[in-house]
Protein backbone atom coordinates (compact mmCIF):
# COMPACT_ATOMS: atom_id res chain seq x y z
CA UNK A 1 0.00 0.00 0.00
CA UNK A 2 2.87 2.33 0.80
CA UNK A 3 3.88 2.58 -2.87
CA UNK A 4 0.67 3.51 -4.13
CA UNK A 5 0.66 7.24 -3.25
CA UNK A 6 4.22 7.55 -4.62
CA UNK A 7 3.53 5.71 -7.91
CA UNK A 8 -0.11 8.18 -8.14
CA UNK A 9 1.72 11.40 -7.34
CA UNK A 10 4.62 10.71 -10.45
CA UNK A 11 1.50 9.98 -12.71
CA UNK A 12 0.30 13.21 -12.06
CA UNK A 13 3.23 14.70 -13.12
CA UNK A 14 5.80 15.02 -9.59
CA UNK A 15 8.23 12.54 -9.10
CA UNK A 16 7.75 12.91 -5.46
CA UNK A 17 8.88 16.14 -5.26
CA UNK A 18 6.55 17.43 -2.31
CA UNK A 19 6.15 13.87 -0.95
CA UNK A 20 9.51 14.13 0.67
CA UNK A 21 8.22 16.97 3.19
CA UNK A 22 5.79 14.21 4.92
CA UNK A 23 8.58 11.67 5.18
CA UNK A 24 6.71 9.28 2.66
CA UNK A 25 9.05 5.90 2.41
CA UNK A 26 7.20 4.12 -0.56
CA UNK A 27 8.32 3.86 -4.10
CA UNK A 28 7.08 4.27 -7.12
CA UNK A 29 6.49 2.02 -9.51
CA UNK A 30 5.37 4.31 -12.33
CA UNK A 31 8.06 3.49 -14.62
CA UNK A 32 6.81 -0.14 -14.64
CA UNK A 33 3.07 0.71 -15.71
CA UNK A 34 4.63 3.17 -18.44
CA UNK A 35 7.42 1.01 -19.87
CA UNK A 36 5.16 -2.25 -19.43
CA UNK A 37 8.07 -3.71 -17.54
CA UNK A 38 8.28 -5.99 -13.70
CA UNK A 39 11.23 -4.29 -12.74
CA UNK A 40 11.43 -4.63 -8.83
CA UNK A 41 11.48 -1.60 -7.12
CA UNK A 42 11.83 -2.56 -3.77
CA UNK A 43 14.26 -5.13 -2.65
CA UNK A 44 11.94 -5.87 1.12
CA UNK A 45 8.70 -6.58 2.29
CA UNK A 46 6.96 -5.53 6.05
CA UNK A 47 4.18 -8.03 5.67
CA UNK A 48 3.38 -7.14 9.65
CA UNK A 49 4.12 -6.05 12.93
CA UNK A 50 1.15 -6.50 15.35
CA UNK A 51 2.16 -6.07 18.79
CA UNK A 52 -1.24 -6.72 20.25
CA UNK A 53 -0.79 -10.81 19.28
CA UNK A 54 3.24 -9.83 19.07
CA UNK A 55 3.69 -11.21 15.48
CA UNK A 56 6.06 -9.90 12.96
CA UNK A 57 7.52 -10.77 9.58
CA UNK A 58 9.52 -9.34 6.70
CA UNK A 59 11.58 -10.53 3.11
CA UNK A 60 14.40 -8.97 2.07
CA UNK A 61 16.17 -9.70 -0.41
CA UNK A 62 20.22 -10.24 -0.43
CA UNK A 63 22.49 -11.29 -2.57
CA UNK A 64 20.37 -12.20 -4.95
CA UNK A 65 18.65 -14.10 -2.52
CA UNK A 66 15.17 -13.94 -1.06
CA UNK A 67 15.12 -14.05 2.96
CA UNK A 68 11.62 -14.41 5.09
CA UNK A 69 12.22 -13.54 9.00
CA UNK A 70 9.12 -14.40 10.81
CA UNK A 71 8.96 -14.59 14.97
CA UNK A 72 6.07 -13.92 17.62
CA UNK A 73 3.07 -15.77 19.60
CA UNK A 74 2.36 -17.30 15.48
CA UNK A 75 -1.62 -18.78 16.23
CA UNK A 76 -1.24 -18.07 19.78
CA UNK A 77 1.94 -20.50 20.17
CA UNK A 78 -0.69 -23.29 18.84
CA UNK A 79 1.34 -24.40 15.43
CA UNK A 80 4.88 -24.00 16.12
CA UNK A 81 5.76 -26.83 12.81
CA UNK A 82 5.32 -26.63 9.86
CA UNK A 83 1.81 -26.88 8.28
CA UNK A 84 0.75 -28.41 4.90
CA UNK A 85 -1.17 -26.13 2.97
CA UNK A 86 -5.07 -25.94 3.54
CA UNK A 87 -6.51 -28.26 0.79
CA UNK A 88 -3.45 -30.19 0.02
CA UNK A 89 -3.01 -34.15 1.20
CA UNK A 90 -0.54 -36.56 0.45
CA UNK A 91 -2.61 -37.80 -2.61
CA UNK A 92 -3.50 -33.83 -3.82
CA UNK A 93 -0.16 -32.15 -2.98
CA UNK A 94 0.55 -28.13 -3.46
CA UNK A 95 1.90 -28.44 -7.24
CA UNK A 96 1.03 -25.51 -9.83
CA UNK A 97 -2.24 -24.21 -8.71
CA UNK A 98 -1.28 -20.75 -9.93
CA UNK A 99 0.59 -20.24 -12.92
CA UNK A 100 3.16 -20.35 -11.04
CA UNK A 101 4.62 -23.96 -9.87
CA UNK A 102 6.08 -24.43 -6.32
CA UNK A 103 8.36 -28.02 -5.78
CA UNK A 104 9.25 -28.04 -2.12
CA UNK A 105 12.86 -29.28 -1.46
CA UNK A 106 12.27 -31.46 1.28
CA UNK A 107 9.35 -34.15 1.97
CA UNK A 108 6.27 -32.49 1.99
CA UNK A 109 4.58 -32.10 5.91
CA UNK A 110 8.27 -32.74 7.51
CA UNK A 111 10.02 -29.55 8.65
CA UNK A 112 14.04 -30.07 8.32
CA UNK A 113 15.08 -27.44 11.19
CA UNK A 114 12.43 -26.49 13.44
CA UNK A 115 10.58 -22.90 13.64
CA UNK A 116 9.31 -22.17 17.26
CA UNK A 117 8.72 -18.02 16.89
CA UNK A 118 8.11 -17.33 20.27
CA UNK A 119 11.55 -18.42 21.09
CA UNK A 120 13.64 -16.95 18.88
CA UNK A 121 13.36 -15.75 15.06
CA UNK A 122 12.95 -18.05 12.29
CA UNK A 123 14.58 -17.06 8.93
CA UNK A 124 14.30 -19.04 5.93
CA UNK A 125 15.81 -18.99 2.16
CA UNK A 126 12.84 -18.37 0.17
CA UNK A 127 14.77 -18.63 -3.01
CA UNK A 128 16.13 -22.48 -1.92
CA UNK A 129 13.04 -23.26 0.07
CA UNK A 130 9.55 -21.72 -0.80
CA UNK A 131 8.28 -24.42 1.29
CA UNK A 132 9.93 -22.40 4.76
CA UNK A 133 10.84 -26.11 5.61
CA UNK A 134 14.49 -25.75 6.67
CA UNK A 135 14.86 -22.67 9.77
CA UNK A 136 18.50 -21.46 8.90
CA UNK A 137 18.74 -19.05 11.58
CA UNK A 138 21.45 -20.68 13.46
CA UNK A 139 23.63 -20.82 10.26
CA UNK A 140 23.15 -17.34 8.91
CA UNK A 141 23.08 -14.99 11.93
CA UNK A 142 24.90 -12.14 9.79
CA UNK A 143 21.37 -12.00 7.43
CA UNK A 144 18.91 -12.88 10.39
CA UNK A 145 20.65 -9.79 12.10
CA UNK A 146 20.38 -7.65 9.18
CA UNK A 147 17.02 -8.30 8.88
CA UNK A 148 15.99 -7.77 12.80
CA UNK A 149 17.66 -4.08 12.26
CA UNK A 150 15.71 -3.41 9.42
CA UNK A 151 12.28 -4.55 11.71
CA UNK A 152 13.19 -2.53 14.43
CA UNK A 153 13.66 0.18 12.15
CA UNK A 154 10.30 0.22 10.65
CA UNK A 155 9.07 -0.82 14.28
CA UNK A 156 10.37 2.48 15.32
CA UNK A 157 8.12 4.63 13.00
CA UNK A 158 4.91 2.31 13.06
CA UNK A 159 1.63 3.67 14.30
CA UNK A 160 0.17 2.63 17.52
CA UNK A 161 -2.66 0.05 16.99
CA UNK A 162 -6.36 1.91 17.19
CA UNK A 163 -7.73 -1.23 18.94
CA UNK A 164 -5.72 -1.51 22.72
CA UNK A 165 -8.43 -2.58 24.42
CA UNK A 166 -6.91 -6.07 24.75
CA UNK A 167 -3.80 -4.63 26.01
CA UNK A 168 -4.07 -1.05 27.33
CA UNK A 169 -0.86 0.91 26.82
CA UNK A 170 0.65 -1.07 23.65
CA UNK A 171 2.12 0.80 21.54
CA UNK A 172 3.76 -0.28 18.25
CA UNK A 173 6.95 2.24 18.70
CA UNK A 174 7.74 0.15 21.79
CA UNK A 175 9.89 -2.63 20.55
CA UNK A 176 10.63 -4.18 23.57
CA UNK A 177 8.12 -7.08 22.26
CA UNK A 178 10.21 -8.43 19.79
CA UNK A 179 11.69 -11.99 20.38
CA UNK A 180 15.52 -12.32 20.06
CA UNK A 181 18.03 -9.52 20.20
CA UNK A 182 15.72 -6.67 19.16
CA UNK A 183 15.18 -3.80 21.48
């Protein structure tokens, strides 16, 4: 959503010219509508930080390599393994049901390195496993680190849920929440 506004304001004609005086971070992608290109833009992804149900996640890519760093109370510390995909089976596995085909490295249903969020951040190698079967955390601590940095950092500039009712006083710019090393 964040690259929206950017992308509509060089349509109109300012390539984000005023946008800089409200401190807008997006990109825009305008360039890729005009040219008819998929040129990436952005090289990471916030897909959340809710510190009401203290979950967080982010890809980044490095290297030429996609990352995923995900950590928190994921479903309430009720599904700390990994999960087949809702529909799939044994018989009717997860293979090309977008245009798009996903092989998963390693046997379907059987995590390789365990994930348990609420203990410590789980990073994975998107680009070698788009099944997030192997946690390789403990073997890359250089990009999990990187990556933690960059959370905090958007952490640090987040809004402060509307809905605190569950948890008076929360407040997204306090990062003390996050698992691991962040604070």
């Amino acid at each position: 959503m964040s690259d929206w506004l950017p992308t509509l304001y060089e349509a109109a004609g300012d390539p984000r010219g005023d946008l800089r005086l409200f401190n807008v971070t997006g990109l825009s992608h305008w360039s890729n509508f005009q040219e008819g290109t998929d040129h990436p833009v952005r090289t990471e992804l916030l897909n959340n930080i809710d510190p009401l149900s203290n979950v967080y996640a982010m890809i980044d890519q490095q290297q030429g390599r996609t990352y995923k760093l995900i950590g928190g109370n994921t479903y309430g510390r009720t599904i700390p393994t990994w999960q087949r995909t809702e529909g799939t089976s044994e018989k009717n596995p997860m293979k090309k049901w977008t245009p798009t085909s996903v092989e998963c490295l390693h046997t379907p249903g059987i995590e390789t390195t365990a994930c348990i969020p609420w203990v410590a951040n789980c990073l994975y190698d998107l680009t070698a496993d788009p099944c997030e079967q192997a946690n390789i955390a403990a073997i890359a601590p250089w990009i999990l680190y990187r990556m933690e940095r960059k959370l905090a950092a958007y952490n640090q500039t987040a809004v402060c849920p509307g809905i605190q009712g569950l948890r008076p006083g929360i407040c997204a710019r306090q990062v003390g929440w996050l698992v691991g090393t962040l604070a």
